[in-house]
C-alpha atoms as a PDB file:
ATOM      1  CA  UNK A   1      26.341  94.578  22.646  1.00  0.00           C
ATOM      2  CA  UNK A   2      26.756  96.467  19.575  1.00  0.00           C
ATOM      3  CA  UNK A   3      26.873  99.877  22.211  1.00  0.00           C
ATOM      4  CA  UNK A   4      29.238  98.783  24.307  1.00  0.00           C
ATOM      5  CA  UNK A   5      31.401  97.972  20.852  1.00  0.00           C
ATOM      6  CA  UNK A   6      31.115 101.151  19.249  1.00  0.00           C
ATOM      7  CA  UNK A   7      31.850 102.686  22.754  1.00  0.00           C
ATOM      8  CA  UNK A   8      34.676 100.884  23.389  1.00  0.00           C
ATOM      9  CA  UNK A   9      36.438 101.570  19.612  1.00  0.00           C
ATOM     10  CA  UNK A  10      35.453 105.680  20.457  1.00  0.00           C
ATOM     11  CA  UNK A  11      37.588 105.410  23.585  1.00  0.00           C
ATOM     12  CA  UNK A  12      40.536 103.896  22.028  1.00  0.00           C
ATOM     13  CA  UNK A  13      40.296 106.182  18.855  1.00  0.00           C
ATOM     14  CA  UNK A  14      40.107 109.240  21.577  1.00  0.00           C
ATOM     15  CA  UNK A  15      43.180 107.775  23.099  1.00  0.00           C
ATOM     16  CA  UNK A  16      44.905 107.018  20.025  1.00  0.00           C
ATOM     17  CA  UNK A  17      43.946 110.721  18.872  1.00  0.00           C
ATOM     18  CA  UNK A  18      44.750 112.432  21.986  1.00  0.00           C
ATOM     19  CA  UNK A  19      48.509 110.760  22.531  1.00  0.00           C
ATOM     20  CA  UNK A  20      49.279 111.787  18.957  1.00  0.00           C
ATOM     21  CA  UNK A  21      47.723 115.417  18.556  1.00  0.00           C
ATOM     22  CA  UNK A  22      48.546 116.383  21.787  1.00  0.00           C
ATOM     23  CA  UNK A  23      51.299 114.577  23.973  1.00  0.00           C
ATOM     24  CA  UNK A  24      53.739 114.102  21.123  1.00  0.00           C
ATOM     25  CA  UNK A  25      53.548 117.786  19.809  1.00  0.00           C
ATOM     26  CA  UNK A  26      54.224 118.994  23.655  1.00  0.00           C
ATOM     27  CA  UNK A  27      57.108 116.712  23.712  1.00  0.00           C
ATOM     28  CA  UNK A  28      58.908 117.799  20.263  1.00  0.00           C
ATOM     29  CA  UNK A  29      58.242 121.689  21.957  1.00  0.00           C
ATOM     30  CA  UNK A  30      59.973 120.535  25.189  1.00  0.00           C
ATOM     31  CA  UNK A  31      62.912 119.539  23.320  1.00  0.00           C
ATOM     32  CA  UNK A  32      63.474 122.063  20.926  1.00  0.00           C
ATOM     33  CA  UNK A  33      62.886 124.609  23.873  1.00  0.00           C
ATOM     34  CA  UNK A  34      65.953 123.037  25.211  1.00  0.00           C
ATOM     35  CA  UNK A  35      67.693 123.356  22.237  1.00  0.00           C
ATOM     36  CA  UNK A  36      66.268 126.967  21.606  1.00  0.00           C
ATOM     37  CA  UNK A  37      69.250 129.256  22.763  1.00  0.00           C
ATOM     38  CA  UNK A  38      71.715 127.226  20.537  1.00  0.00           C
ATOM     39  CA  UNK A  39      69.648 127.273  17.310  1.00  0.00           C
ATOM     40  CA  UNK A  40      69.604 130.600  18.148  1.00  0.00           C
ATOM     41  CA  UNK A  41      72.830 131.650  18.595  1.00  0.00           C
ATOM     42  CA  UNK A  42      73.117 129.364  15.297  1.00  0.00           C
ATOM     43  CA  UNK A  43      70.913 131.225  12.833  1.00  0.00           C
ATOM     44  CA  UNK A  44      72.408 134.597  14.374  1.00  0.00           C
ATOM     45  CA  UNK A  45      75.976 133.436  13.513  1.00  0.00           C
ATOM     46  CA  UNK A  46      74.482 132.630  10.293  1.00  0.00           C
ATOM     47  CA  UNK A  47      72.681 135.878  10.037  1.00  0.00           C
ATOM     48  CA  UNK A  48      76.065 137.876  10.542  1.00  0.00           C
ATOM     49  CA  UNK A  49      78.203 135.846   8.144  1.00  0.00           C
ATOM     50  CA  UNK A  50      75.305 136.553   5.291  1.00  0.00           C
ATOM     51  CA  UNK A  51      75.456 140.411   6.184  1.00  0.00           C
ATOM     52  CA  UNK A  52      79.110 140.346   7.030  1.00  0.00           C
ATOM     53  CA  UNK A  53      80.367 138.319   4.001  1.00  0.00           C
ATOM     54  CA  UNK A  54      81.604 139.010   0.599  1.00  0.00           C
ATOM     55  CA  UNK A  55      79.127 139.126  -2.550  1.00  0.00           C
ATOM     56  CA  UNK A  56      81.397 138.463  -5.146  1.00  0.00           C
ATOM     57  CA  UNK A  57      78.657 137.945  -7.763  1.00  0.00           C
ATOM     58  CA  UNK A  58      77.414 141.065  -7.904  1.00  0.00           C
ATOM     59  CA  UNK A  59      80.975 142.573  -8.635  1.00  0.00           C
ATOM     60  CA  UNK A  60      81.702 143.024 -12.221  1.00  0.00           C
END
């Protein structure tokens, strides 16, 4: 009895385990992979207007 007990909590901690360190991660990847080519075009948008913009503090 106590076997089949210990069994049975091992499977549902595997499961429990499993659909968080594996299935969710793959999901939040799938999104943001549809979301990649905005972010991207985003930060590089961002990245011009840093390299492109005035630095008035450094002016005296």
């Amino acid at each position: 009895m106590l076997f089949f007990f210990i069994s049975i909590i091992l499977l549902l901690g595997n499961q429990i385990l499993t659909s968080i360190l594996v299935f969710i991660p793959i999901r939040i990847v799938e999104s943001l992979g549809s979301l990649s080519w905005i972010i991207l075009g985003y930060l590089g948008l961002a990245f011009l207007g840093w390299c492109l913009g005035n630095n008035t503090s450094s002016r005296r």
